[in-house]
Protein backbone atom coordinates (compact mmCIF):
# COMPACT_ATOMS: atom_id res chain seq x y z
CA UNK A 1 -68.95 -75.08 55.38
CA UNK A 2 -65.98 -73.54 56.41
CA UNK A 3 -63.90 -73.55 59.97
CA UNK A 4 -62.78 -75.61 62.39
CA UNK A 5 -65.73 -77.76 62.26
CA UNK A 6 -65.25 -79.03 59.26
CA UNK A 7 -61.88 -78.70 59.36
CA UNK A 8 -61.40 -80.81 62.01
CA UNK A 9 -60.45 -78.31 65.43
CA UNK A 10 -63.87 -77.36 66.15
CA UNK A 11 -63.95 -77.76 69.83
CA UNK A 12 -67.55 -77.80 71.93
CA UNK A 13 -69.40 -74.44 71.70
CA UNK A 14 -67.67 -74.02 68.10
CA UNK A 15 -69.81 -71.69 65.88
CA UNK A 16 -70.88 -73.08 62.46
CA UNK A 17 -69.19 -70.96 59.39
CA UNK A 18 -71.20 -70.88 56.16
CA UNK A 19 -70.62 -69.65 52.93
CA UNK A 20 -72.71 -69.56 49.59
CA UNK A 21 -71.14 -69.92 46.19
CA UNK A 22 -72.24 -69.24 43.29
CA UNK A 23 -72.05 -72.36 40.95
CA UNK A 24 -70.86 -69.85 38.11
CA UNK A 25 -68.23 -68.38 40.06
CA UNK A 26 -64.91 -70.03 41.85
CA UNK A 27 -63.23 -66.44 42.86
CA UNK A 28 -64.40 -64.17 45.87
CA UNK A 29 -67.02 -61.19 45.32
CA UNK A 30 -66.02 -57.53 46.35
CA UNK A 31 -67.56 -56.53 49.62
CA UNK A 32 -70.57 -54.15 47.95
CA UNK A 33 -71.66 -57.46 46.24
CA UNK A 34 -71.51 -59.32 49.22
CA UNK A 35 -73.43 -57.33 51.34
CA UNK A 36 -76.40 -57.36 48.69
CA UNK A 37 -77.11 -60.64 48.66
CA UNK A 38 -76.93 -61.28 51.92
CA UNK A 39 -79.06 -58.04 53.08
CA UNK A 40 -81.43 -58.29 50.41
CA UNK A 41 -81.81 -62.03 49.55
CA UNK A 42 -80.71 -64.22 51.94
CA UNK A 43 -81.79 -62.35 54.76
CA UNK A 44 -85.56 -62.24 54.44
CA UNK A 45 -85.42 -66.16 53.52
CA UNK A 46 -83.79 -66.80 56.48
CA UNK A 47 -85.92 -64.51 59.11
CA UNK A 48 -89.39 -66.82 57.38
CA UNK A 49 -87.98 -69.75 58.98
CA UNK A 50 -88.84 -70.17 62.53
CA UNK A 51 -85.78 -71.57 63.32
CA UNK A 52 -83.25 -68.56 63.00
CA UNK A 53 -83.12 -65.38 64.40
CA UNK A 54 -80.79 -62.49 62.84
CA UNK A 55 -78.28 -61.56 66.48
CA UNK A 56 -75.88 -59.40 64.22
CA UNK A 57 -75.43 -57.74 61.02
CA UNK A 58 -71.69 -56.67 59.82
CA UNK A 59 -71.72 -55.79 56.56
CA UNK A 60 -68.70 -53.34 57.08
CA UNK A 61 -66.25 -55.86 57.62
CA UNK A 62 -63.81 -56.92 55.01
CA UNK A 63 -65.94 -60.17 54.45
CA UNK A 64 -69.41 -59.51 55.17
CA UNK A 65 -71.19 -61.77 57.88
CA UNK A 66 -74.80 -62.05 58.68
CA UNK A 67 -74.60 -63.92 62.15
CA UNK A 68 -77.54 -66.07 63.04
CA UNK A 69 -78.60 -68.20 66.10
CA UNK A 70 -80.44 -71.12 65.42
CA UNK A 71 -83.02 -72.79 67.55
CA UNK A 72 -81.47 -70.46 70.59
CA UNK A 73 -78.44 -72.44 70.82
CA UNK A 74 -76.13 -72.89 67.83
CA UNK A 75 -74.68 -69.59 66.59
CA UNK A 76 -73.92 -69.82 62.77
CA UNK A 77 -72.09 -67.01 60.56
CA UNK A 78 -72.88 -66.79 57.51
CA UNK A 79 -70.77 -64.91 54.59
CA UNK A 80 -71.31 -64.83 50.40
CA UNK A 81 -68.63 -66.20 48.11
CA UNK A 82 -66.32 -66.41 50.60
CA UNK A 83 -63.84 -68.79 48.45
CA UNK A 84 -60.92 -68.14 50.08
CA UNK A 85 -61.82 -69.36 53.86
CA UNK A 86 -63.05 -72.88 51.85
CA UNK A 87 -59.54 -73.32 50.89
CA UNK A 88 -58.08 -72.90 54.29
CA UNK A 89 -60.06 -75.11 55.58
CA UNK A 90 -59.18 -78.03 52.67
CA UNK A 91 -55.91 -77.32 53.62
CA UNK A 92 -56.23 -77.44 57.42
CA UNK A 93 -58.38 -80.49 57.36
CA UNK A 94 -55.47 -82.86 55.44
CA UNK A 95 -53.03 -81.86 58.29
CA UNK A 96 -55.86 -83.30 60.50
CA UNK A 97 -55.77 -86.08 59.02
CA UNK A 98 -52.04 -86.51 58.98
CA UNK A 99 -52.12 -88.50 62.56
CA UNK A 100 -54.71 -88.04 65.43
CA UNK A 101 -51.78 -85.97 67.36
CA UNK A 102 -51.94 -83.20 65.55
CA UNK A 103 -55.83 -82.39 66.26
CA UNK A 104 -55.61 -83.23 69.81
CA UNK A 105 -53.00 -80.27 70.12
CA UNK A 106 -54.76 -77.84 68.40
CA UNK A 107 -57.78 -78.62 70.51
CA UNK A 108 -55.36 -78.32 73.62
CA UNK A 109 -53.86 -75.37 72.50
CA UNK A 110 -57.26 -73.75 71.72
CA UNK A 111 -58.86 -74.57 74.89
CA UNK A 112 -56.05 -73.41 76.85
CA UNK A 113 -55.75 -69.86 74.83
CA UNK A 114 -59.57 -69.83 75.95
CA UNK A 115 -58.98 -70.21 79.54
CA UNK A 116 -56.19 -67.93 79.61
CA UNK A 117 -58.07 -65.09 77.71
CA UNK A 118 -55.48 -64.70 75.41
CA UNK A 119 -58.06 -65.65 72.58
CA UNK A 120 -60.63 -64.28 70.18
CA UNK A 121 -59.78 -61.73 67.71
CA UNK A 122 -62.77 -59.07 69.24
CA UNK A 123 -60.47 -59.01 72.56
CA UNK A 124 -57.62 -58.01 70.06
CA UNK A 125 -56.41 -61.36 70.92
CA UNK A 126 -54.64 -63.60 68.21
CA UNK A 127 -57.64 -65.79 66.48
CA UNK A 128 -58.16 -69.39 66.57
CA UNK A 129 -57.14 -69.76 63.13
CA UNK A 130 -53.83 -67.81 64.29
CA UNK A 131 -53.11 -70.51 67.30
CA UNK A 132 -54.11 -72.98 64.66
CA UNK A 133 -51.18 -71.98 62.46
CA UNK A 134 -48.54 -72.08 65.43
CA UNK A 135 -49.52 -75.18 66.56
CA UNK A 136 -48.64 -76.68 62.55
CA UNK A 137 -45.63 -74.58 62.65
CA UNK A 138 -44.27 -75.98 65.69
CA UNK A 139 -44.95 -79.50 64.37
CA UNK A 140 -43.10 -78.92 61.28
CA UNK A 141 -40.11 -77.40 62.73
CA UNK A 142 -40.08 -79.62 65.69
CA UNK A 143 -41.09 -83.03 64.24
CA UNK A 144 -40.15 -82.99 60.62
CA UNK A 145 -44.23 -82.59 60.09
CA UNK A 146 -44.70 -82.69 55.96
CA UNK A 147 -45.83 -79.35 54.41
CA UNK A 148 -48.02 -79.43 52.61
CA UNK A 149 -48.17 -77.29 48.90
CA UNK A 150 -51.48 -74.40 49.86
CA UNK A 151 -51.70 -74.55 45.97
CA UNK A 152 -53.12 -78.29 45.97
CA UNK A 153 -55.88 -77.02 47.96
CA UNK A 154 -56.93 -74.47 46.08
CA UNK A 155 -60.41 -74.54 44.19
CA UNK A 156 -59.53 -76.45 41.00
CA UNK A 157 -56.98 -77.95 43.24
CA UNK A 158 -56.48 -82.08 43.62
CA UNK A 159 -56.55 -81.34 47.38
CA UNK A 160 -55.23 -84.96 49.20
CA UNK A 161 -54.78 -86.90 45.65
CA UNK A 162 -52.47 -84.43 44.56
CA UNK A 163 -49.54 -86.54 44.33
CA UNK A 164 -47.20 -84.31 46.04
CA UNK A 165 -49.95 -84.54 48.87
CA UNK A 166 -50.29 -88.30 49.10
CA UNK A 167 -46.53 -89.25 49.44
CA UNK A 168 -46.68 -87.08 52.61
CA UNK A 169 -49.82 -88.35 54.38
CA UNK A 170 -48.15 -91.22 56.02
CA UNK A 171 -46.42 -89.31 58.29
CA UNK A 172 -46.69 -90.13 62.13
CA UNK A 173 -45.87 -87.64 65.19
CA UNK A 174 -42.67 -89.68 66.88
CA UNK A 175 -43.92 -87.52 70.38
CA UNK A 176 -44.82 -90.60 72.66
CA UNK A 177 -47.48 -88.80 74.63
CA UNK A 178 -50.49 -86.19 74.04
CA UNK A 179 -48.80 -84.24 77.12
CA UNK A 180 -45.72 -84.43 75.64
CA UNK A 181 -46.77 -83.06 72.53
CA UNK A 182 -48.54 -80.02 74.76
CA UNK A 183 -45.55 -79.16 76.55
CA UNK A 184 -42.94 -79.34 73.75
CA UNK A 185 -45.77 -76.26 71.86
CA UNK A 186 -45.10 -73.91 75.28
CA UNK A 187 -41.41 -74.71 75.60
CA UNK A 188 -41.34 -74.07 71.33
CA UNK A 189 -42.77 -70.54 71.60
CA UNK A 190 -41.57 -69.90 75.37
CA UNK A 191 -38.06 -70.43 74.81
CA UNK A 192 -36.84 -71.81 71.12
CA UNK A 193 -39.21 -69.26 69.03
CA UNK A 194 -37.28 -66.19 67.88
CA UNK A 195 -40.22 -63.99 69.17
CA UNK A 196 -40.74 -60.49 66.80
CA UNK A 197 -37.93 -62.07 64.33
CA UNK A 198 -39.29 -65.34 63.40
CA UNK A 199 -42.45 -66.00 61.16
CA UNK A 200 -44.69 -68.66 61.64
CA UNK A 201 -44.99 -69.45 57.77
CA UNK A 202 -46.81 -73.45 57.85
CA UNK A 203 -45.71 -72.09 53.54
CA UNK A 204 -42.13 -72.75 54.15
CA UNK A 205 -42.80 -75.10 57.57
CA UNK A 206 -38.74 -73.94 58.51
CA UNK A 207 -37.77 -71.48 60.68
CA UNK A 208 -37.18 -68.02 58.59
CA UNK A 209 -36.01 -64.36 60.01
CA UNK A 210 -38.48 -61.85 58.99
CA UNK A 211 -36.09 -60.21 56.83
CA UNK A 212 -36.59 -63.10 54.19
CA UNK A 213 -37.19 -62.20 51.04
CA UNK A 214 -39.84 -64.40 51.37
CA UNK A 215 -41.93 -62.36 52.96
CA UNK A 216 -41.27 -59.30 51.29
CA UNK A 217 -44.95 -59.16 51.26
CA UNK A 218 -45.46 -59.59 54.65
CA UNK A 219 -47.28 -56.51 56.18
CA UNK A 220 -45.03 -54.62 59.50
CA UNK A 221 -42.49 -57.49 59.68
CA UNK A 222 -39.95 -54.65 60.39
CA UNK A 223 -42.01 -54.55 63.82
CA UNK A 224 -40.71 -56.70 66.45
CA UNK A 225 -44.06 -58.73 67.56
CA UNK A 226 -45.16 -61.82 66.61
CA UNK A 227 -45.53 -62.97 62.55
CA UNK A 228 -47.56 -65.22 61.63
CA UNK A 229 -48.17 -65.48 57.81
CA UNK A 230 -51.58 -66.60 56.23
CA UNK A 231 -50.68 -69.16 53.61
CA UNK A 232 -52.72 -67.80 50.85
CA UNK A 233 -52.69 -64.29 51.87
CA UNK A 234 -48.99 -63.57 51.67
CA UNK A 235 -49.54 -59.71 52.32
CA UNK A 236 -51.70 -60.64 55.39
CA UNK A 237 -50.08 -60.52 58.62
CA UNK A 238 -52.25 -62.50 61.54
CA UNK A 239 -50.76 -60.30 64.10
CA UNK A 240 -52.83 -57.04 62.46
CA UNK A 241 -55.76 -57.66 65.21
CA UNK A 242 -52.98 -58.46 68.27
CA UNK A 243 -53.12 -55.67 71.12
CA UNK A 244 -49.92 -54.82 72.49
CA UNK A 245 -50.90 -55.28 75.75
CA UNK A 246 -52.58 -58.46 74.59
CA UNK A 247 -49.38 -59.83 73.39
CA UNK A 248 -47.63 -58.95 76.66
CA UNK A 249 -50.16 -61.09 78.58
CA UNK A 250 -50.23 -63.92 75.31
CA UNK A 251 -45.97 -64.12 75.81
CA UNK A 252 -46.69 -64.20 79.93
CA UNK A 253 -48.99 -66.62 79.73
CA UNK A 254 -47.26 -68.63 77.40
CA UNK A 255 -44.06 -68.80 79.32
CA UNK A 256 -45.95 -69.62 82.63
CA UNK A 257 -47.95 -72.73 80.67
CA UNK A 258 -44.14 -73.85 79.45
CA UNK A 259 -43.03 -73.82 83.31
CA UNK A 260 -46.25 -75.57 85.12
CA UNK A 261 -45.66 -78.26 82.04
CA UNK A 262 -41.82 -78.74 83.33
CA UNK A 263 -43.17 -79.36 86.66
CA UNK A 264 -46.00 -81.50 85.70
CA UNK A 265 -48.34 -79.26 85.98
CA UNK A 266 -51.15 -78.84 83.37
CA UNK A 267 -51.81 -75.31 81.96
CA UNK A 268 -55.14 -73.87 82.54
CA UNK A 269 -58.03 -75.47 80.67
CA UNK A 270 -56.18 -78.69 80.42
CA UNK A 271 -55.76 -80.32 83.85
């Protein structure tokens, strides 16, 4: 499994992300590979069980998925050697564990991009995975939050008993409330954030211009829009699936959440 249910940020209504791996293999298959074994393997097992029924095939994205809906209420994607979304998620699930704090706002922040619309990568909306990254970001910047090496979470990785890892995990957020911690994220990206010159980069977890060598890898970061860097993916850019429009409303609704907070009042999905 792969996501933010295993991870730790699923929130309720969270899909369930699969992925089968070969136990000869440890890298990711090419697309053409991908899309055989699900179409022509996995895919008639799956439609003999009772259980599932096939809502959507995309085999023409760049990492296959076979979505399924099982017993008419759990949706569940499911993807072939999809390696690199199980390190992401080894990676994502120690900062979970770093302190309690840090899940509750990336819930928060997750159900309020929900309410707001300003969510779901279809929409051309940033993804959850996207929010899930600015929420770390802000923690490292803001409270001195550890960060963590992406290579100890890699597949032969040591993941949490890497011993670069383990010094770190006794870190505690110094916020003194949940709402505290919720209205110090808006007031981070409303008015501190060096929008469309900054990266979000949870790599470095420091504030860096986008002209950093760096990120000399970093897809459009001549553009000024929001950057937010995969960790692994150093030529991926998060912001590829962002609307323009949709970051117009995402800044706007960002900046109003950061002003309700100041006057105690909750942003939407959160009071």
């Amino acid at each position: 499994k792969f996501g933010s249910v295993p991870n730790g940020f699923g929130t309720r209504g969270s899909d369930i992300d699969l992925t089968v791996v070969s136990a000869k293999s440890k890298e990711d298959c090419d697309g053409p590979v991908a899309v055989e074994r699900l179409r022509d393997r996995l895919q008639p097992m799956l439609q003999e069980q009772s259980g599932f029924a096939v809502v959507q095939e995309i085999y023409g994205a760049k990492v296959p998925i076979l979505k399924l809906r099982f017993e008419e209420c759990l949706e569940v994607d499911i993807s072939y050697q999809n390696v690199r979304a199980l390190r992401n998620t080894r990676l994502l699930k120690a900062y979970a564990s770093l302190d309690p704090a840090v899940q509750g706002l990336v819930i928060a922040v997750k159900l309020w991009a929900k309410s707001a619309g300003v969510c779901g990568a279809a929409e051309r909306n940033l993804s959850s995975y996207a929010f899930t990254l600015m929420v770390i970001y802000y923690l490292q910047v803001d409270l001195d939050m550890p960060c963590l090496p992406p290579d100890a979470f890699e597949c032969q990785g040591l993941g949490s008993e890497d011993p670069r890892v383990a010094m770190m995990m006794s870190w505690q957020a110094s916020a003194p409330c949940a709402s505290s911690l919720v209205w110090g994220f808006f007031r981070f990206y409303a008015s501190v954030f060096a929008w469309g010159r900054e990266v979000v980069s949870v790599r470095l977890g420091r504030r860096s211009s986008r002209g950093d060598d760096r990120f000399k890898r970093l897809p459009h970061r001549s553009v000024a829009r929001i950057h937010i860097e995969d960790p692994y993916e150093l030529d991926r850019n998060l912001h590829c699936v962002l609307g323009s429009e949709q970051e117009e409303k995402l800044i706007a609704a960002v900046r109003k959440a950061s002003a309700g907070s100041e006057r105690g009042v909750p942003p939407v999905g959160l009071g």
